[in-house]
PDB file of N, CA and C in Angstrom:
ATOM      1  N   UNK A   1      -2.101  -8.784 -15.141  1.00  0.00           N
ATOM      2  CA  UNK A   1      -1.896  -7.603 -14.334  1.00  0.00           C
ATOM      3  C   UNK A   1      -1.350  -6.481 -15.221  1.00  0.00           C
ATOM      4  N   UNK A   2      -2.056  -6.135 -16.255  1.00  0.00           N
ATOM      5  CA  UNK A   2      -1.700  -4.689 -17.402  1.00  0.00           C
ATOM      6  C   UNK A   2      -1.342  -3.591 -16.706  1.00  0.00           C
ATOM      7  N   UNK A   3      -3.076  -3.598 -15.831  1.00  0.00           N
ATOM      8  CA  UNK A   3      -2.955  -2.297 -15.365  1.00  0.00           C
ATOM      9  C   UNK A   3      -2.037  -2.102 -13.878  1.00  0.00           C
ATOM     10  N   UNK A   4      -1.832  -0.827 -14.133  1.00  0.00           N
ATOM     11  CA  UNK A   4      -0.818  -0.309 -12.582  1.00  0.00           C
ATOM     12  C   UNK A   4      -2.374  -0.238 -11.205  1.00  0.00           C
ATOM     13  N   UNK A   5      -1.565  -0.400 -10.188  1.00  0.00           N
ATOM     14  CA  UNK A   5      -2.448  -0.467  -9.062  1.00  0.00           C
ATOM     15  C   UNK A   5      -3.083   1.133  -8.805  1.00  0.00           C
ATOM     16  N   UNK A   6      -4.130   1.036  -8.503  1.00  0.00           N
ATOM     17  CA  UNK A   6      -5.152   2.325  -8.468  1.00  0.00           C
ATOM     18  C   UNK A   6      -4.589   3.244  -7.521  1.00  0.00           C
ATOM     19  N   UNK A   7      -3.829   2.915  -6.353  1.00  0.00           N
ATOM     20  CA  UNK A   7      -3.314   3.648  -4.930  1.00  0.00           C
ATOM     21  C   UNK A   7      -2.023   2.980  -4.369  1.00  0.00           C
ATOM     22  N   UNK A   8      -1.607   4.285  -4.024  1.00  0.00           N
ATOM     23  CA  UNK A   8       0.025   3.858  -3.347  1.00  0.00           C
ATOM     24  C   UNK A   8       0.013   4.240  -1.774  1.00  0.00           C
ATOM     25  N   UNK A   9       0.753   3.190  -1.638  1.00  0.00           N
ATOM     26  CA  UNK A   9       1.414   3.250   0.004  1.00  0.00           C
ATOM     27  C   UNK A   9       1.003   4.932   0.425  1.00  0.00           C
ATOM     28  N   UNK A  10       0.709   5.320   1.386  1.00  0.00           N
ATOM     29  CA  UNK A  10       0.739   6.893   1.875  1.00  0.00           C
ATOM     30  C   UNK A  10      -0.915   7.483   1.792  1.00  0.00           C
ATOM     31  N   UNK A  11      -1.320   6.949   0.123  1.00  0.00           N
ATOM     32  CA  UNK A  11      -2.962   7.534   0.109  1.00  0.00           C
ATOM     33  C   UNK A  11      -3.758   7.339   1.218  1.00  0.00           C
ATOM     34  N   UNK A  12      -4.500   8.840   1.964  1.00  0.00           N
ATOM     35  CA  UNK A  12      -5.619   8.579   2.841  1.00  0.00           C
ATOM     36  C   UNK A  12      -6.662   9.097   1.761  1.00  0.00           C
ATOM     37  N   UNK A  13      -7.603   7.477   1.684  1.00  0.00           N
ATOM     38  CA  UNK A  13      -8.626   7.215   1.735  1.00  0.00           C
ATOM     39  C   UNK A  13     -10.195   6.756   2.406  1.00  0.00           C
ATOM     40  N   UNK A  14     -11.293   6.422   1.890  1.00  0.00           N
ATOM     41  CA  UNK A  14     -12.130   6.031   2.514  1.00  0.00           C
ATOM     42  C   UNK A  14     -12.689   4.859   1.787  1.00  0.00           C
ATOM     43  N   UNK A  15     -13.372   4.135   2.970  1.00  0.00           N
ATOM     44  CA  UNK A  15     -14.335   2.781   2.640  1.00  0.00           C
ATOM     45  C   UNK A  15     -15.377   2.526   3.124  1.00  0.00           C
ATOM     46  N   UNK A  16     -16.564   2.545   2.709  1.00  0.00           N
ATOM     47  CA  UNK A  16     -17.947   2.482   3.257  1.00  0.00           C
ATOM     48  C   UNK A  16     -18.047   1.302   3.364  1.00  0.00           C
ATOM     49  N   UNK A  17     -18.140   0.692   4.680  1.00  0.00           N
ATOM     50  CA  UNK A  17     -18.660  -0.782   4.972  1.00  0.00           C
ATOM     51  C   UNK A  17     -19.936  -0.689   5.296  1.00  0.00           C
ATOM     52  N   UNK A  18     -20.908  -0.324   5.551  1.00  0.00           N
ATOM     53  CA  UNK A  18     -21.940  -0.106   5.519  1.00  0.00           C
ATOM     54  C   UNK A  18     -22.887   1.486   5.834  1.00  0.00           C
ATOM     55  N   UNK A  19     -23.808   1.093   5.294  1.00  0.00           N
ATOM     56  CA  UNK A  19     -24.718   2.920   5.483  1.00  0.00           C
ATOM     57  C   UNK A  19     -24.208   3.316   6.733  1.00  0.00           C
ATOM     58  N   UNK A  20     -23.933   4.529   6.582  1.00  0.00           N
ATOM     59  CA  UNK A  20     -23.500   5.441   7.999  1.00  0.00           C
ATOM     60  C   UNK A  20     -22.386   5.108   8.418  1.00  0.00           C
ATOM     61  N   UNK A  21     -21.624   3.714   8.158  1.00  0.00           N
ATOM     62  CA  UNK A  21     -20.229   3.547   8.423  1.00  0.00           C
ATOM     63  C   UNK A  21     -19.020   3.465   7.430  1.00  0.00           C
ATOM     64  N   UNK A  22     -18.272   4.573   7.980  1.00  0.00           N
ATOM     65  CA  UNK A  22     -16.664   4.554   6.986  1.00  0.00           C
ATOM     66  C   UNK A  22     -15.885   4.306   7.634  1.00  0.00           C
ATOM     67  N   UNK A  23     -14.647   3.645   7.032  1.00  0.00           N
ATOM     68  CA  UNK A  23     -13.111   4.113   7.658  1.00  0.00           C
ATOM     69  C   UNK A  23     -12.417   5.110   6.879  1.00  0.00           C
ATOM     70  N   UNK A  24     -11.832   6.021   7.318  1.00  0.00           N
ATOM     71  CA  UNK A  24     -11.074   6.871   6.689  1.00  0.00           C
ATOM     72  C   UNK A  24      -9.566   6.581   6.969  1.00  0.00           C
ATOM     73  N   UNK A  25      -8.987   5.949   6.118  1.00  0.00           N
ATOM     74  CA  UNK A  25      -7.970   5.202   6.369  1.00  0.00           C
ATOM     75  C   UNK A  25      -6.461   5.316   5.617  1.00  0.00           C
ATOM     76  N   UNK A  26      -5.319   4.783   5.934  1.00  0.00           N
ATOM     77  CA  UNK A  26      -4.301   5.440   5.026  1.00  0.00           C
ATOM     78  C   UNK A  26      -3.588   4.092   4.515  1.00  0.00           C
ATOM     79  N   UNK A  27      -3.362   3.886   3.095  1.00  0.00           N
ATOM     80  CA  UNK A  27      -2.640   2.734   2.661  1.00  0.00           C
ATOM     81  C   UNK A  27      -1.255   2.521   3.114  1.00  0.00           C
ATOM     82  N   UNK A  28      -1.033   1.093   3.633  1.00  0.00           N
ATOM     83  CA  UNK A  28       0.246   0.985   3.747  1.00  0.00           C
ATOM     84  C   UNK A  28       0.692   0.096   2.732  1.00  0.00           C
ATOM     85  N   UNK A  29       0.161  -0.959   1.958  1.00  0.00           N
ATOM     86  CA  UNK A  29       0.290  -1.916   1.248  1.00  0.00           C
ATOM     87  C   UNK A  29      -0.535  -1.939   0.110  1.00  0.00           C
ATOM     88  N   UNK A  30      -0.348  -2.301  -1.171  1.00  0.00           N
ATOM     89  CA  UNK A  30      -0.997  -2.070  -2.364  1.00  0.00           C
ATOM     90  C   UNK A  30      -0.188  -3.804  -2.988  1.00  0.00           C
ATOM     91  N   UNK A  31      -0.837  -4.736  -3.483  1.00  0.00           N
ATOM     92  CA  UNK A  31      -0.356  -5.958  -3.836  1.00  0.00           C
ATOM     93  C   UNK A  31      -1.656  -6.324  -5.180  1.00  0.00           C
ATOM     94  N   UNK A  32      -1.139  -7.254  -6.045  1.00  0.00           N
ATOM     95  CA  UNK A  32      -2.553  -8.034  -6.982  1.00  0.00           C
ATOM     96  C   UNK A  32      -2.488  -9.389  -6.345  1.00  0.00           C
ATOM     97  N   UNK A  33      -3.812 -10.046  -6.170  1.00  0.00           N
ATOM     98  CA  UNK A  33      -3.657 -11.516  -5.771  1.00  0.00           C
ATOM     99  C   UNK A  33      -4.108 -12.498  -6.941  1.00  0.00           C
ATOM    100  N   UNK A  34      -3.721 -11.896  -8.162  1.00  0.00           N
ATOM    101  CA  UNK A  34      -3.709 -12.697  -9.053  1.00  0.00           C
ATOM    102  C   UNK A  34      -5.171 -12.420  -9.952  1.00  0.00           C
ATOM    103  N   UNK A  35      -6.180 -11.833  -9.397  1.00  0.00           N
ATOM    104  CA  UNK A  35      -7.747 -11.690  -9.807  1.00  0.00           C
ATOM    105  C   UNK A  35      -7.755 -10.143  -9.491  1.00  0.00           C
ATOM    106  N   UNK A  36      -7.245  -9.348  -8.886  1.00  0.00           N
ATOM    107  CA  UNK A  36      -7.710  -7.617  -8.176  1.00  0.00           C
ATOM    108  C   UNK A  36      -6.593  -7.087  -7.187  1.00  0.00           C
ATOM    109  N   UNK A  37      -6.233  -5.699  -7.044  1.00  0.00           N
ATOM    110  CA  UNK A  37      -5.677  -5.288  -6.636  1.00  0.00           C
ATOM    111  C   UNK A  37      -6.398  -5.036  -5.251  1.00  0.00           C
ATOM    112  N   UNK A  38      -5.590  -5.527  -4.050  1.00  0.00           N
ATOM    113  CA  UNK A  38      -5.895  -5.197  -2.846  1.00  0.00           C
ATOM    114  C   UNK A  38      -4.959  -4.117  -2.071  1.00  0.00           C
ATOM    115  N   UNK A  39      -5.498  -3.866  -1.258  1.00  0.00           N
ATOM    116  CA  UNK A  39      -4.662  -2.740  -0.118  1.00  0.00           C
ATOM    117  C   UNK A  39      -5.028  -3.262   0.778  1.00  0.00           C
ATOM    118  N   UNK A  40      -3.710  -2.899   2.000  1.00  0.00           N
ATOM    119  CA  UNK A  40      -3.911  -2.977   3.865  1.00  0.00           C
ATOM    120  C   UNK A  40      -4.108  -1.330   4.162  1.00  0.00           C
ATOM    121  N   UNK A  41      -5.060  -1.288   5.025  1.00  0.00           N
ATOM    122  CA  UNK A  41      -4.523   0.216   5.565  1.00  0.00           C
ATOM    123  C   UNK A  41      -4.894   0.644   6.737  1.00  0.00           C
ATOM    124  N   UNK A  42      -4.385   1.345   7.416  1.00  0.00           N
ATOM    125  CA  UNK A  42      -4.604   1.721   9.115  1.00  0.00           C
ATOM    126  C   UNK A  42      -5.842   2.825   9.557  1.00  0.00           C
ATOM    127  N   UNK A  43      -6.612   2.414  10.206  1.00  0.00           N
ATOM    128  CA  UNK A  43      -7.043   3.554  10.339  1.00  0.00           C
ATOM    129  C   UNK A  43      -7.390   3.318  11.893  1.00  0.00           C
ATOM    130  N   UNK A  44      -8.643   4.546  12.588  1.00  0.00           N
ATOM    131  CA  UNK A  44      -8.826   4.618  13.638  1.00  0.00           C
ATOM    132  C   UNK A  44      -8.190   5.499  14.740  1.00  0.00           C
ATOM    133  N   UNK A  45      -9.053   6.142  14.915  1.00  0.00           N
ATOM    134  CA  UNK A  45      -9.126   7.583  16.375  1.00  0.00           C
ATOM    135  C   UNK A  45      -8.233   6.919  17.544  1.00  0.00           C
ATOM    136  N   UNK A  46      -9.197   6.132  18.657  1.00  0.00           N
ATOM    137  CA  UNK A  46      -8.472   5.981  19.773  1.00  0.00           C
ATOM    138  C   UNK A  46      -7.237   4.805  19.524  1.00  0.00           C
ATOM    139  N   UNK A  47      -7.281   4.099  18.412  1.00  0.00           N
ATOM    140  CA  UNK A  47      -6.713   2.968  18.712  1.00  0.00           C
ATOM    141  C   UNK A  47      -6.363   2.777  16.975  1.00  0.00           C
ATOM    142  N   UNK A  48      -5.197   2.469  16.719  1.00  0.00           N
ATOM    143  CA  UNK A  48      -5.045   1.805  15.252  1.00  0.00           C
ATOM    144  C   UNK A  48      -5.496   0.760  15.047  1.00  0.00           C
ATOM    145  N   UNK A  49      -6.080   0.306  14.052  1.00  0.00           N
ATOM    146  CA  UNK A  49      -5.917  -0.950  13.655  1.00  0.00           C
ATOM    147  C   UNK A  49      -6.011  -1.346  12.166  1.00  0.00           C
ATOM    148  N   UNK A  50      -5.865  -2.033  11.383  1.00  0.00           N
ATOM    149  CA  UNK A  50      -5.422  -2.552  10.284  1.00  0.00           C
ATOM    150  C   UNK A  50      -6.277  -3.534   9.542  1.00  0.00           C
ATOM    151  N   UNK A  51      -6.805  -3.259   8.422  1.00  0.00           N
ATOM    152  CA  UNK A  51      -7.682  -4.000   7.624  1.00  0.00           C
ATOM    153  C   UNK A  51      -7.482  -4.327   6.648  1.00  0.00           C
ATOM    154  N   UNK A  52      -7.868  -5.404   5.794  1.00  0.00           N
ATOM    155  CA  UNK A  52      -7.367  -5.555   4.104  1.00  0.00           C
ATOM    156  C   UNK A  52      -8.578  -5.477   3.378  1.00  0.00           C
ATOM    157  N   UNK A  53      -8.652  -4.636   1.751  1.00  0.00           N
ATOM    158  CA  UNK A  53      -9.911  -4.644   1.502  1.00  0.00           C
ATOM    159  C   UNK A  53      -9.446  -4.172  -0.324  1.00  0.00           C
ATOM    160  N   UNK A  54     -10.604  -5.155  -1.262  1.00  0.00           N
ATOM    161  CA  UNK A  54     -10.300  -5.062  -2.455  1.00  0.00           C
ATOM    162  C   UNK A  54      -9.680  -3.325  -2.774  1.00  0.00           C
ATOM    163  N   UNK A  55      -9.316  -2.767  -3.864  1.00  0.00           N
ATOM    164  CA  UNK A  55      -8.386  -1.493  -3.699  1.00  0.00           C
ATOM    165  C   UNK A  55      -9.905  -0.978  -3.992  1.00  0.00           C
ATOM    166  N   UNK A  56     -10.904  -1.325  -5.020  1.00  0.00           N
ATOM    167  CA  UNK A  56     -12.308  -0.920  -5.900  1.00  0.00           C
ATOM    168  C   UNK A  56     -12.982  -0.561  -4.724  1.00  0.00           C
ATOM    169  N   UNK A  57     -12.771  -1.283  -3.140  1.00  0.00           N
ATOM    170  CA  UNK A  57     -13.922  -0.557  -2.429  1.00  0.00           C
ATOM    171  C   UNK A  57     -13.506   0.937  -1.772  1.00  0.00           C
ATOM    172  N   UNK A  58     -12.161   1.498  -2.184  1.00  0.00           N
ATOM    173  CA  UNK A  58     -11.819   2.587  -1.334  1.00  0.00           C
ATOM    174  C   UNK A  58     -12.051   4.071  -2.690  1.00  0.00           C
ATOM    175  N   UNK A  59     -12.413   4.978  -1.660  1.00  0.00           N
ATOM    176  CA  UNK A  59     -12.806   6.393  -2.217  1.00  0.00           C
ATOM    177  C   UNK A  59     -11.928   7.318  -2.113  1.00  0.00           C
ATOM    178  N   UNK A  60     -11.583   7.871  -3.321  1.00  0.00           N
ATOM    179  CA  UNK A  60     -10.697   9.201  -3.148  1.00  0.00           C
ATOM    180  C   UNK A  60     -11.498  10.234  -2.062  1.00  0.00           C
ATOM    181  N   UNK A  61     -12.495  10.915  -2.271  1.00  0.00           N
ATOM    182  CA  UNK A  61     -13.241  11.920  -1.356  1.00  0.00           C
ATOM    183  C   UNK A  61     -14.601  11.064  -0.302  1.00  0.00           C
ATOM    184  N   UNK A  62     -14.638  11.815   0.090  1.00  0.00           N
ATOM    185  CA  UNK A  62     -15.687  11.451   1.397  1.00  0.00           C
ATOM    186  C   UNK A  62     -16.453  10.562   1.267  1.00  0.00           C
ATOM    187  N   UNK A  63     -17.628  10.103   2.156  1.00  0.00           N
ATOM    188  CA  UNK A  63     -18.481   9.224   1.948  1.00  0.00           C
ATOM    189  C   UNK A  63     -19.513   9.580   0.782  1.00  0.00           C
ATOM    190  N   UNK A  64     -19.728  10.702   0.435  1.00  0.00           N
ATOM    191  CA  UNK A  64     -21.014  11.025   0.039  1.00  0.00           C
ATOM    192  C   UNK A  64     -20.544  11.010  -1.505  1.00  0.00           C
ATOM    193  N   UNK A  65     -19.593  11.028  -2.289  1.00  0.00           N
ATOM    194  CA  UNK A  65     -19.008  10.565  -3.300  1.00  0.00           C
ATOM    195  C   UNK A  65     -19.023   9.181  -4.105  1.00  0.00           C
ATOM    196  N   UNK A  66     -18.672   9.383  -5.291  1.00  0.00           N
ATOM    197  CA  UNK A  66     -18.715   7.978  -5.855  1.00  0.00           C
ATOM    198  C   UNK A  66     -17.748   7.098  -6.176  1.00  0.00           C
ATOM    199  N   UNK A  67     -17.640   6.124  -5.877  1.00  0.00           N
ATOM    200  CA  UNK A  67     -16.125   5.436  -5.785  1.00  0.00           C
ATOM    201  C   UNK A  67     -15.567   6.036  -7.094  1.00  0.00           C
ATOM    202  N   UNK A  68     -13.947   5.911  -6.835  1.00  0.00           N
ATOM    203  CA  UNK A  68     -12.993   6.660  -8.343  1.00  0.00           C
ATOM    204  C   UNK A  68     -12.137   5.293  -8.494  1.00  0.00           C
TER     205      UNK A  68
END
């Protein structure tokens, strides 16, 4: 674990789970599980809810961008 984790607690980001679908979401948790740095983060309009997802699949800018 050399490197420092890519995103901190607070970053709103995005994650394309599939064509036409994102979450635009905000980190609450940033951890390594020994192989990659993961994040939890909240997102969602009517309703929160909470997902975990490698840190590599989330985007600084919009969907139409290239992961950073």
């Amino acid at each position: 674990m050399a490197s420092p984790p890519p995103w901190s607690p607070g970053d709103v980001l995005w994650r394309k789970l599939r064509p036409g679908l994102h979450h635009l979401g905000t980190i609450t948790e940033v951890w390594h599980d020994g192989g990659r740095w993961m994040v939890r983060y909240e997102h969602g309009v009517r309703e929160r809810k909470t997902d975990i997802a490698p840190a590599d699949e989330m985007y600084k800018a919009g969907p139409q961008m290239r992961p950073v």
